[in-house]
C-alpha atoms as a PDB file:
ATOM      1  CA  UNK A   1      21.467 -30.618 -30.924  1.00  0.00           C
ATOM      2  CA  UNK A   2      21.427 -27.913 -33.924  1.00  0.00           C
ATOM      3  CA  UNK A   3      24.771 -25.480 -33.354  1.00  0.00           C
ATOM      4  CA  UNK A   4      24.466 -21.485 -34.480  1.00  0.00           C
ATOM      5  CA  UNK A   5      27.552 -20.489 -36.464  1.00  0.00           C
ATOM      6  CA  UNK A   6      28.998 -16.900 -35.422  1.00  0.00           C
ATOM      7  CA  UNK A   7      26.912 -14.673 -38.127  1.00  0.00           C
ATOM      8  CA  UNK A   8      23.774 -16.861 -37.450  1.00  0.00           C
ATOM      9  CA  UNK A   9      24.336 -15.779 -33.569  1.00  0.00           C
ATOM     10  CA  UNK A  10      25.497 -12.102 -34.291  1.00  0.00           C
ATOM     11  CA  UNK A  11      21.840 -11.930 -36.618  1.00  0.00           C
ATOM     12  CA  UNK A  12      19.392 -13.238 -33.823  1.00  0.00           C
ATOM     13  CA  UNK A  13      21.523 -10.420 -31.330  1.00  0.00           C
ATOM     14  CA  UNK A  14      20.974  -7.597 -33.658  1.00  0.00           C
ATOM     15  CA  UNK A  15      17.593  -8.757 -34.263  1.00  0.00           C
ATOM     16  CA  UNK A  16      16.630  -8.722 -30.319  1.00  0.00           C
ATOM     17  CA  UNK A  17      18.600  -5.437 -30.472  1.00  0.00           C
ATOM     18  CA  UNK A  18      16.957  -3.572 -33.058  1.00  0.00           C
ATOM     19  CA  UNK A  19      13.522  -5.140 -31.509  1.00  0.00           C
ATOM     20  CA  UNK A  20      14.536  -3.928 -28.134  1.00  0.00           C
ATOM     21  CA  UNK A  21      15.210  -0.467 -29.472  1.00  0.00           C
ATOM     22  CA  UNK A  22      12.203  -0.063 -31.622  1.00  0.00           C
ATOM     23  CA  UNK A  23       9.842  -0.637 -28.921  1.00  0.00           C
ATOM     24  CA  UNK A  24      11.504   1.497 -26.300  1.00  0.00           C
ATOM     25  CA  UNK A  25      11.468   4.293 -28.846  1.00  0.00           C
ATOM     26  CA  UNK A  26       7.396   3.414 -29.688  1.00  0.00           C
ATOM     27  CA  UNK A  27       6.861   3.193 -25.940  1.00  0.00           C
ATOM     28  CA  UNK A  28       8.501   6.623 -25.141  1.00  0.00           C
ATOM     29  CA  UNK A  29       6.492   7.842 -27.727  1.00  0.00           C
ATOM     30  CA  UNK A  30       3.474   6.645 -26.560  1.00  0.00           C
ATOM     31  CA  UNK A  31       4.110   8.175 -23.001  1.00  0.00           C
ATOM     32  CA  UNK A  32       5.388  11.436 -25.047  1.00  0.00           C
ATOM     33  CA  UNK A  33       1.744  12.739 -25.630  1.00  0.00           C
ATOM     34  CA  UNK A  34      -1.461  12.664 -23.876  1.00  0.00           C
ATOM     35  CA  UNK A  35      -4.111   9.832 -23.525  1.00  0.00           C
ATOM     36  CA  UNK A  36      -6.742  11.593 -25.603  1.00  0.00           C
ATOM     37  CA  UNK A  37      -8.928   8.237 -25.745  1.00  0.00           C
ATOM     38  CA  UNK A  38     -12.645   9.160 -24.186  1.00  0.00           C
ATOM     39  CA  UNK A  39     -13.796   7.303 -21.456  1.00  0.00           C
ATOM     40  CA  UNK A  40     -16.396   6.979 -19.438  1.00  0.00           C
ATOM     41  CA  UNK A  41     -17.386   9.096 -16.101  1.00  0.00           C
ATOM     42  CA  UNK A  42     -19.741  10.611 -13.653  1.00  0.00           C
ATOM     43  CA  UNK A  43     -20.430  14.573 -12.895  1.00  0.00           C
ATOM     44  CA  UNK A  44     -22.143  16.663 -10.073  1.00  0.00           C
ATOM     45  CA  UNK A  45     -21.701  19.720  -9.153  1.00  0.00           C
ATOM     46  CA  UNK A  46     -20.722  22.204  -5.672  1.00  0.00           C
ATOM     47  CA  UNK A  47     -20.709  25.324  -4.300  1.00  0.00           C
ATOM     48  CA  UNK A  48     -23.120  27.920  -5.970  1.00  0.00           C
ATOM     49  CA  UNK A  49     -25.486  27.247  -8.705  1.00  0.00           C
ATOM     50  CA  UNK A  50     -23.417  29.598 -11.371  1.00  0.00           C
ATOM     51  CA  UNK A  51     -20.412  29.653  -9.411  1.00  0.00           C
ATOM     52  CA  UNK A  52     -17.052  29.140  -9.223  1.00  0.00           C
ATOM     53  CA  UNK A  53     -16.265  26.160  -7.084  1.00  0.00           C
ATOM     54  CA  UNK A  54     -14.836  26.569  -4.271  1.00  0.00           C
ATOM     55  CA  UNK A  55     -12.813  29.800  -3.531  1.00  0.00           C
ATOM     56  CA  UNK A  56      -9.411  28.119  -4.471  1.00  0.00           C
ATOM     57  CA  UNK A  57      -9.315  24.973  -3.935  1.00  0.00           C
ATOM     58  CA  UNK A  58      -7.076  21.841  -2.299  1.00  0.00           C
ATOM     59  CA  UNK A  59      -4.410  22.584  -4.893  1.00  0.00           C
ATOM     60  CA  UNK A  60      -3.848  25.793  -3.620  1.00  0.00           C
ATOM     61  CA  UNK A  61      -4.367  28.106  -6.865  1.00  0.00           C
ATOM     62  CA  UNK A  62      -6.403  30.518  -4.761  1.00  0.00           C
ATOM     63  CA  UNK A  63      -8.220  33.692  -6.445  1.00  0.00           C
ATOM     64  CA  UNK A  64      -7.178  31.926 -10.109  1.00  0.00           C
ATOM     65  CA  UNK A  65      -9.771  29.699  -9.892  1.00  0.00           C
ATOM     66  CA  UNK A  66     -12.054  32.424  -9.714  1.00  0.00           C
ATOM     67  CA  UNK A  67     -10.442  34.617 -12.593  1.00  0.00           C
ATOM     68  CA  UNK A  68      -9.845  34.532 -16.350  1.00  0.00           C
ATOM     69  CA  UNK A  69      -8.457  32.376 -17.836  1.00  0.00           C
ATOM     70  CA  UNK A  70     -10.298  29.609 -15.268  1.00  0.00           C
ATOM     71  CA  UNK A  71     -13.162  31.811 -13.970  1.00  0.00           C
ATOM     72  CA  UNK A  72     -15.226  28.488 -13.648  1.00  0.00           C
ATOM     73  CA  UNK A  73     -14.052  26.540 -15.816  1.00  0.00           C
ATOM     74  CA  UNK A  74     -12.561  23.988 -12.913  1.00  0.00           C
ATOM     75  CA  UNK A  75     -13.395  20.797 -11.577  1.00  0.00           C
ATOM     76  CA  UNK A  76     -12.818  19.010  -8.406  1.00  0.00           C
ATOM     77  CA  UNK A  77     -11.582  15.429  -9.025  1.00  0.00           C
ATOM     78  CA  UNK A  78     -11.860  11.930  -7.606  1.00  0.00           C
ATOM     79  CA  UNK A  79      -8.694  10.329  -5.879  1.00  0.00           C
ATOM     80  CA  UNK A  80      -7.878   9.002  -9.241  1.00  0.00           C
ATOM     81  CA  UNK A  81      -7.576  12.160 -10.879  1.00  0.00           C
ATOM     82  CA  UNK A  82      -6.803  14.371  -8.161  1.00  0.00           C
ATOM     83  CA  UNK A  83      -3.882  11.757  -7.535  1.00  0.00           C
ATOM     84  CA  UNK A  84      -2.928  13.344  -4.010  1.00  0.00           C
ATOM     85  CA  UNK A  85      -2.241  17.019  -5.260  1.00  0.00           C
ATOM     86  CA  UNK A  86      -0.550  15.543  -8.556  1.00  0.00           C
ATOM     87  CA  UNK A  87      -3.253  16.106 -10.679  1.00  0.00           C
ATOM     88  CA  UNK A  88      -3.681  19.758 -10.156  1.00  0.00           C
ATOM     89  CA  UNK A  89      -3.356  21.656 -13.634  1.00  0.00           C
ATOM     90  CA  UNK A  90      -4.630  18.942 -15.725  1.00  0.00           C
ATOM     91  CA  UNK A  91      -7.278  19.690 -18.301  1.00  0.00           C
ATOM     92  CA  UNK A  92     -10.439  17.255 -19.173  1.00  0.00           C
ATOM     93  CA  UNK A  93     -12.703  18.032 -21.784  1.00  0.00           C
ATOM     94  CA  UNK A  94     -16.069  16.279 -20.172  1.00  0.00           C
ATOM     95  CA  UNK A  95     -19.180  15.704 -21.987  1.00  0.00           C
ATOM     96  CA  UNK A  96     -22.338  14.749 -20.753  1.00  0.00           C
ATOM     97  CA  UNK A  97     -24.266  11.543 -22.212  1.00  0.00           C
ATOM     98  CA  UNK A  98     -28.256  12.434 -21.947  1.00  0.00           C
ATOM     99  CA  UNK A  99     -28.888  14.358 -24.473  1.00  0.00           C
ATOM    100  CA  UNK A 100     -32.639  14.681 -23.743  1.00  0.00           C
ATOM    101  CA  UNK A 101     -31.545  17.473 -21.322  1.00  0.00           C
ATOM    102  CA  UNK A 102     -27.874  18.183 -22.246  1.00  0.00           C
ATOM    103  CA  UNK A 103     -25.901  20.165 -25.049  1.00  0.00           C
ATOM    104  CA  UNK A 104     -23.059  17.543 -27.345  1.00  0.00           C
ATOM    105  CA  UNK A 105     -20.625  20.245 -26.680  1.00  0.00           C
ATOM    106  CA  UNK A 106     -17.928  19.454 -24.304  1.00  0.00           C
ATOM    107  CA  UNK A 107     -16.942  21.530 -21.520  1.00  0.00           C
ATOM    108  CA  UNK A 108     -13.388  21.906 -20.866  1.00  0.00           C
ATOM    109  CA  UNK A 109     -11.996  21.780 -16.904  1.00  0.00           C
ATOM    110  CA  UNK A 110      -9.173  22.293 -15.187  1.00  0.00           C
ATOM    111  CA  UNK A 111      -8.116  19.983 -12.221  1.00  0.00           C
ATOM    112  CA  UNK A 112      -8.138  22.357  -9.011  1.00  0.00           C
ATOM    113  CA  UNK A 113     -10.159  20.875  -5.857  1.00  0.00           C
ATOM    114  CA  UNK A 114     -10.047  17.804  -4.240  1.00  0.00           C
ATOM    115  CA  UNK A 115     -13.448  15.554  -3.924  1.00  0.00           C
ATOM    116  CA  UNK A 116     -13.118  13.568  -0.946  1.00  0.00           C
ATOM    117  CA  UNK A 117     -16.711  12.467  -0.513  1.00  0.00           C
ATOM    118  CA  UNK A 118     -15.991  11.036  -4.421  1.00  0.00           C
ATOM    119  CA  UNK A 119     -16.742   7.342  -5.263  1.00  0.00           C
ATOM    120  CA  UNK A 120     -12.895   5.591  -5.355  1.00  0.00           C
ATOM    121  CA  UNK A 121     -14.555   2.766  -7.438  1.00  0.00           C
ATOM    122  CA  UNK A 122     -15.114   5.248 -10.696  1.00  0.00           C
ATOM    123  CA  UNK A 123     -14.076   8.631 -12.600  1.00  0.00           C
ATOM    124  CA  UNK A 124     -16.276  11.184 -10.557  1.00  0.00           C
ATOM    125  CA  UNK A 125     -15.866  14.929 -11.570  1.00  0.00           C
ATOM    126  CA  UNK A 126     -17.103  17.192  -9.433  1.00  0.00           C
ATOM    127  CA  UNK A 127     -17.541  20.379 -11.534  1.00  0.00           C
ATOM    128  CA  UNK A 128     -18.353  23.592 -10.473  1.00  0.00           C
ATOM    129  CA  UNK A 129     -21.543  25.276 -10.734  1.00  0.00           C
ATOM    130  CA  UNK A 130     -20.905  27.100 -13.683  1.00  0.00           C
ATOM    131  CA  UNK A 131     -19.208  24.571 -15.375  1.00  0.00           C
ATOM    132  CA  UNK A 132     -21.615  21.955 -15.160  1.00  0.00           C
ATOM    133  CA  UNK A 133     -24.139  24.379 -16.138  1.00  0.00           C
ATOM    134  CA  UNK A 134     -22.329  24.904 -19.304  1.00  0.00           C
ATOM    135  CA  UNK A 135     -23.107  20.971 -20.420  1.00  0.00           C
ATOM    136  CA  UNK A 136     -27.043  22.060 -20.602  1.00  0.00           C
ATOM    137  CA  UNK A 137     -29.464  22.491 -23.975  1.00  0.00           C
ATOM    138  CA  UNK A 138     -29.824  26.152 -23.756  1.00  0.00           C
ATOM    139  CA  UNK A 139     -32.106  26.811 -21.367  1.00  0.00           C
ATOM    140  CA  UNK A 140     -32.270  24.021 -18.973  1.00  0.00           C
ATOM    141  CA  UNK A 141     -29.486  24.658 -16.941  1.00  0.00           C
ATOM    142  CA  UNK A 142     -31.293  24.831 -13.851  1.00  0.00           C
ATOM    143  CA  UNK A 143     -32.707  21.063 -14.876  1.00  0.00           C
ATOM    144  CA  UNK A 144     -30.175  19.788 -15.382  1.00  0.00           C
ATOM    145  CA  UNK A 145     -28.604  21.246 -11.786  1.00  0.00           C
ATOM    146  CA  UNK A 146     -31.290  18.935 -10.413  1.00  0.00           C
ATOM    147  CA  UNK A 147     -30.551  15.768 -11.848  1.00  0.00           C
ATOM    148  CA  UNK A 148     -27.289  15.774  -9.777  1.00  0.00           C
ATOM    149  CA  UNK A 149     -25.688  13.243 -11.013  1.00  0.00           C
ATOM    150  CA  UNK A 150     -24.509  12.600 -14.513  1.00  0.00           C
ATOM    151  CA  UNK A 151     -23.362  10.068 -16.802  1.00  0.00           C
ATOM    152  CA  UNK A 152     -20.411  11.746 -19.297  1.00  0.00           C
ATOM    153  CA  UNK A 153     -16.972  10.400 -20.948  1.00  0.00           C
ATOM    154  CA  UNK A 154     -13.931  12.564 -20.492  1.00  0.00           C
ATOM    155  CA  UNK A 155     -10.669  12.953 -21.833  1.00  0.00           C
ATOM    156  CA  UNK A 156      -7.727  14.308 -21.132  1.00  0.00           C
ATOM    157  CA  UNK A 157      -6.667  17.761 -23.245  1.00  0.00           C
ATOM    158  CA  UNK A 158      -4.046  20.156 -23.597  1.00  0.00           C
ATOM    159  CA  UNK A 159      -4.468  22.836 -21.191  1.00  0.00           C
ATOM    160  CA  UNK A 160      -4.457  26.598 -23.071  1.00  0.00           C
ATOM    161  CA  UNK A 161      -4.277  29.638 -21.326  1.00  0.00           C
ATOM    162  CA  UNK A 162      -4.322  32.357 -24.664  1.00  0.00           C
ATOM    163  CA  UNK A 163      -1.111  34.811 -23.731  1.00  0.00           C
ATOM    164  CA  UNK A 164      -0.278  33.909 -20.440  1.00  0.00           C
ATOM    165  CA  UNK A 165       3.136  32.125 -19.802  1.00  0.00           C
ATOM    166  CA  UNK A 166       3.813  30.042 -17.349  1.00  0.00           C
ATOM    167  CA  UNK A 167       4.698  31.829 -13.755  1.00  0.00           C
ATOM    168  CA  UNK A 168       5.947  30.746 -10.472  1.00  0.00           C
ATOM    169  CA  UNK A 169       4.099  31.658  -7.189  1.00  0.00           C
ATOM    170  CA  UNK A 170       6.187  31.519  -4.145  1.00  0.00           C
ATOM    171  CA  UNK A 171       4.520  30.300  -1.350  1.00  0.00           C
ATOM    172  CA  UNK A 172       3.212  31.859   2.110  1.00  0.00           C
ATOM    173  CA  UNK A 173       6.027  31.284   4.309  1.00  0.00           C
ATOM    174  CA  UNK A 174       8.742  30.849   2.293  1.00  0.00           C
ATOM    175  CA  UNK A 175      12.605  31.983   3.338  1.00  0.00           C
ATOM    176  CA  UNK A 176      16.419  31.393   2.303  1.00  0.00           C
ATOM    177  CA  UNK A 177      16.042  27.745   3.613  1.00  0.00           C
ATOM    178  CA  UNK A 178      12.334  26.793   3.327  1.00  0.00           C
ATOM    179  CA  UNK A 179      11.658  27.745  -0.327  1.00  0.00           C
ATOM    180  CA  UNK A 180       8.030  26.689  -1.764  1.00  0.00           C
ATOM    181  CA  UNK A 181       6.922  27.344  -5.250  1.00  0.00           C
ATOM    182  CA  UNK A 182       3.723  26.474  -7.388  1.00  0.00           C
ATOM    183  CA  UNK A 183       3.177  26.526 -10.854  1.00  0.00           C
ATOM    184  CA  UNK A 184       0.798  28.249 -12.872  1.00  0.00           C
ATOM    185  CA  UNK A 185      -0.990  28.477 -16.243  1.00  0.00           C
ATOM    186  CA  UNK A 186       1.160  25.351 -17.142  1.00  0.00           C
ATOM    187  CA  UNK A 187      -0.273  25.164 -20.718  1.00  0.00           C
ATOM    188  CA  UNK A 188       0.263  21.742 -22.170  1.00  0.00           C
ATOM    189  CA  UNK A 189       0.098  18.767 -20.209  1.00  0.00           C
ATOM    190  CA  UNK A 190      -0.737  21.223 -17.090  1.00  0.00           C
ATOM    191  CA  UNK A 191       0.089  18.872 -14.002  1.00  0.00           C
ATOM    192  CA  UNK A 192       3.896  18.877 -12.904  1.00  0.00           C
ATOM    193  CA  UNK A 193       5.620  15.459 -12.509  1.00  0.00           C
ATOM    194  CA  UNK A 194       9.171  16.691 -10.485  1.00  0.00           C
ATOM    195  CA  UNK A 195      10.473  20.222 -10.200  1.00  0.00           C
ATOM    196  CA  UNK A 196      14.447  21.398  -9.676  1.00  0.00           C
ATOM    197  CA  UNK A 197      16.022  24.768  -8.867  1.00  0.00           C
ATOM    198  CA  UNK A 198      19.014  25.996  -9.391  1.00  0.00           C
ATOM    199  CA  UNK A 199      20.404  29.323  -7.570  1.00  0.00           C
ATOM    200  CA  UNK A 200      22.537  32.047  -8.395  1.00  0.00           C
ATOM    201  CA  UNK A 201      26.704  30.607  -8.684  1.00  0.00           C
ATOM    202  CA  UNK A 202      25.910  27.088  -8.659  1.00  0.00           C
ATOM    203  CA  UNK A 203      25.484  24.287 -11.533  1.00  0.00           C
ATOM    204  CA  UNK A 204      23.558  21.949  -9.714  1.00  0.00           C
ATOM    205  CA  UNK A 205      19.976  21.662  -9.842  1.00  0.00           C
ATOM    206  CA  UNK A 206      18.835  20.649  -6.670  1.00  0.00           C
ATOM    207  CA  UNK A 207      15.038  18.488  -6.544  1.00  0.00           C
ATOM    208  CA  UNK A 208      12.116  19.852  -4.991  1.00  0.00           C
ATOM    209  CA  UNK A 209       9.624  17.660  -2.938  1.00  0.00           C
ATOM    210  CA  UNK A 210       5.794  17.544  -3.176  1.00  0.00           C
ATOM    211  CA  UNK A 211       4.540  19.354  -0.599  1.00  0.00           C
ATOM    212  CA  UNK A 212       0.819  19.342  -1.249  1.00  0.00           C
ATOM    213  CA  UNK A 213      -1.762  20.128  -3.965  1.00  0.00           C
ATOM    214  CA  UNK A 214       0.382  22.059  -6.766  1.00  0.00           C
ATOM    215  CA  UNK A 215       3.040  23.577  -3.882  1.00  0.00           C
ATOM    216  CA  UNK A 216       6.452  22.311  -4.287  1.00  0.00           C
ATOM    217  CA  UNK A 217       9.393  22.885  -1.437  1.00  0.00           C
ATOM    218  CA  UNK A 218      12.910  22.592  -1.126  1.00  0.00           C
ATOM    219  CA  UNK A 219      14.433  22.587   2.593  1.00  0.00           C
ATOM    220  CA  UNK A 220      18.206  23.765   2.340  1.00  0.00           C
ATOM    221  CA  UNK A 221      20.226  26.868   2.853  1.00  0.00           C
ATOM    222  CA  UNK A 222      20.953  29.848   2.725  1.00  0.00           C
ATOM    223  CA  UNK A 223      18.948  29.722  -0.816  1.00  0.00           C
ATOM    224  CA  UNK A 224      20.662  32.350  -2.627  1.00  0.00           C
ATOM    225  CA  UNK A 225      18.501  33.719  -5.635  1.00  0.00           C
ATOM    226  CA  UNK A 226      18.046  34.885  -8.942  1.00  0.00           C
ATOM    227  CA  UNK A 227      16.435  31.260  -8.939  1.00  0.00           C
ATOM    228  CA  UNK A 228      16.561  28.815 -12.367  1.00  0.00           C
ATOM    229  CA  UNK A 229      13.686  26.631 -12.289  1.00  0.00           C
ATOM    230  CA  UNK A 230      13.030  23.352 -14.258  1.00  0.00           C
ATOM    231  CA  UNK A 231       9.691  21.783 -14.347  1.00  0.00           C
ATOM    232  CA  UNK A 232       8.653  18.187 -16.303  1.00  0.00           C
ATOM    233  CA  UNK A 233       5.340  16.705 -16.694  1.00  0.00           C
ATOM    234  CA  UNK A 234       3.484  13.503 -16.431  1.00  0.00           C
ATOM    235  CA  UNK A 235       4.216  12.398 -20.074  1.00  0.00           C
ATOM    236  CA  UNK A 236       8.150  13.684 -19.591  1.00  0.00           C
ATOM    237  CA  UNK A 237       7.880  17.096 -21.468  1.00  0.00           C
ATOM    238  CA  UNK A 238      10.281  19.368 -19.405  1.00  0.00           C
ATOM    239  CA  UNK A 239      10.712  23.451 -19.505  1.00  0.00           C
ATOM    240  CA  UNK A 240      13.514  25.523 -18.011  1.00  0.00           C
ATOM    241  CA  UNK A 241      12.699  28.812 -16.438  1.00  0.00           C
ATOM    242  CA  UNK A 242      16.059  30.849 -16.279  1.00  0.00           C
ATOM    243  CA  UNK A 243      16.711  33.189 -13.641  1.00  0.00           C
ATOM    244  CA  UNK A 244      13.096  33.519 -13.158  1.00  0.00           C
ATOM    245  CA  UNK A 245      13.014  34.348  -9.627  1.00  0.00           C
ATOM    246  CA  UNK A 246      14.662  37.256  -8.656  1.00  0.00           C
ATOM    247  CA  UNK A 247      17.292  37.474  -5.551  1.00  0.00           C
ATOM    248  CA  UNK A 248      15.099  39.957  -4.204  1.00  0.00           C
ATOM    249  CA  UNK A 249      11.888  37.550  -3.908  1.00  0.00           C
ATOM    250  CA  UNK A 250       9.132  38.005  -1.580  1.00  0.00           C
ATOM    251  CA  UNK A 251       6.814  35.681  -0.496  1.00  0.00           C
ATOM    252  CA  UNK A 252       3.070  35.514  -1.707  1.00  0.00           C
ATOM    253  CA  UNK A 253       4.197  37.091  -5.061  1.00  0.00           C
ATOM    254  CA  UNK A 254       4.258  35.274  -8.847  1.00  0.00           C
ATOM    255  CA  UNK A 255       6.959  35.783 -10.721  1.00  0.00           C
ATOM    256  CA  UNK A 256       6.412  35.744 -14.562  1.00  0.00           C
ATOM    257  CA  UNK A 257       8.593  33.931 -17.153  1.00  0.00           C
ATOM    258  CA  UNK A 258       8.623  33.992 -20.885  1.00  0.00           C
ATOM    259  CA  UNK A 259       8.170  30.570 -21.192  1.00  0.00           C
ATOM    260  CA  UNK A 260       5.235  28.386 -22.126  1.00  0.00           C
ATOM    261  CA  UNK A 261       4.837  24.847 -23.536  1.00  0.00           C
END
């Protein structure tokens, strides 16, 4: 049997070592930035023909879908990308394949419905009327409206939302002990992976549960505000809102920060 001296021993451990570390640093990178790979999909469309969706939506984002910066430009999503309320806020830029009847421009769609009737075995996109108008050689919108479904490949993109910064909408409901909070016009990534707040006197930040679609909720009190809040996303980019919400917060209003990513 072949014996290792001490340095011969101490060089294979650094070795594995500096291995080790190199690939944790290439995977974190990896998961750093978005999948911007294209892949392939299906599309149809709801609600009205050069509409908005549906007024709001399962994640909750209510008369923005039907506004600028959205105004149309949304999407319900299968299972897989609606990921039980977890995929709210992400961007897609979708493109259709048939280009007989369809423009090569992409479309770009923000994650806001839910599409239960969806196929679970593929990437189905429900977009809205408007929206999957927009994919159309101009001129054949209305064609293209009846061909129902589509074949396209997607990808994911950074969300942009031109001035706004990112706000906080407290939810219907809330009070000093049942506090509920979405995000919006999360630029970047645009879905939220965990959420913490922090209140007025205290160091800790204290984590928020999913409630559903893009609300958040924390169940503890007395809540004393202004409220700190600290957001991350699915690829680990995190953002700290200080003192965003004020101590004299009222439900069913947004609160503004300076902040964007």
């Amino acid at each position: 049997m072949q014996h290792h001296g001490p340095s011969a021993v101490f060089f294979l451990l650094s070795s594995c070592f500096s291995f080790a570390l190199v690939y944790a640093q290439e995977h974190s990178a990896r998961r750093s930035v978005l999948d911007q790979r294209w892949f392939p999909g299906h599309a149809t469309w709801y609600g009205e023909p050069e509409g908005d969706g549906s007024n709001g939506g399962a994640c909750g984002y209510g008369k923005l879908v039907n506004s600028k910066p959205m105004k149309g430009r949304v999407s319900a999503g299968a299972p897989v990308l609606f990921q039980k309320g977890k995929g709210c806020g992400a961007c897609y830029k979708v493109k259709c394949l048939d280009h007989t009847i369809c423009s090569k421009r992409a479309v770009t769609v923000t994650i806001t419905d839910e599409c239960p009737g969806c196929r679970t075995d593929k990437t189905h996109f429900d977009l809205s009327g408007a929206a999957f108008g927009r994919l159309a050689l101009p001129g054949q919108h209305n064609q293209l409206r009846n061909r129902g479904e589509l074949p396209i490949s997607y990808r994911r993109t950074p969300c942009k939302y031109g001035g706004k910064t990112l706000g906080f909408h407290v939810n219907e409901g809330s009070s000093a002990y049942w506090l509920s909070l979405m995000v919006v016009y999360a630029g970047g990534d645009g879905d939220i992976a965990s959420m913490h707040i922090q209140q007025a006197g205290s160091s800790e930040w204290m984590q928020m549960k999913h409630l559903w679609g893009a609300y958040w909720v924390i169940i503890k009190g007395p809540l004393k505000g202004p409220f700190s809040v600290k957001i991350s996303t699915s690829t680990g980019k995190s953002l700290t809102a200080k003192n965003v919400i004020p101590s004299n917060w009222t439900p069913n209003a947004t609160y503004n920060s300076h902040s964007k990513f």
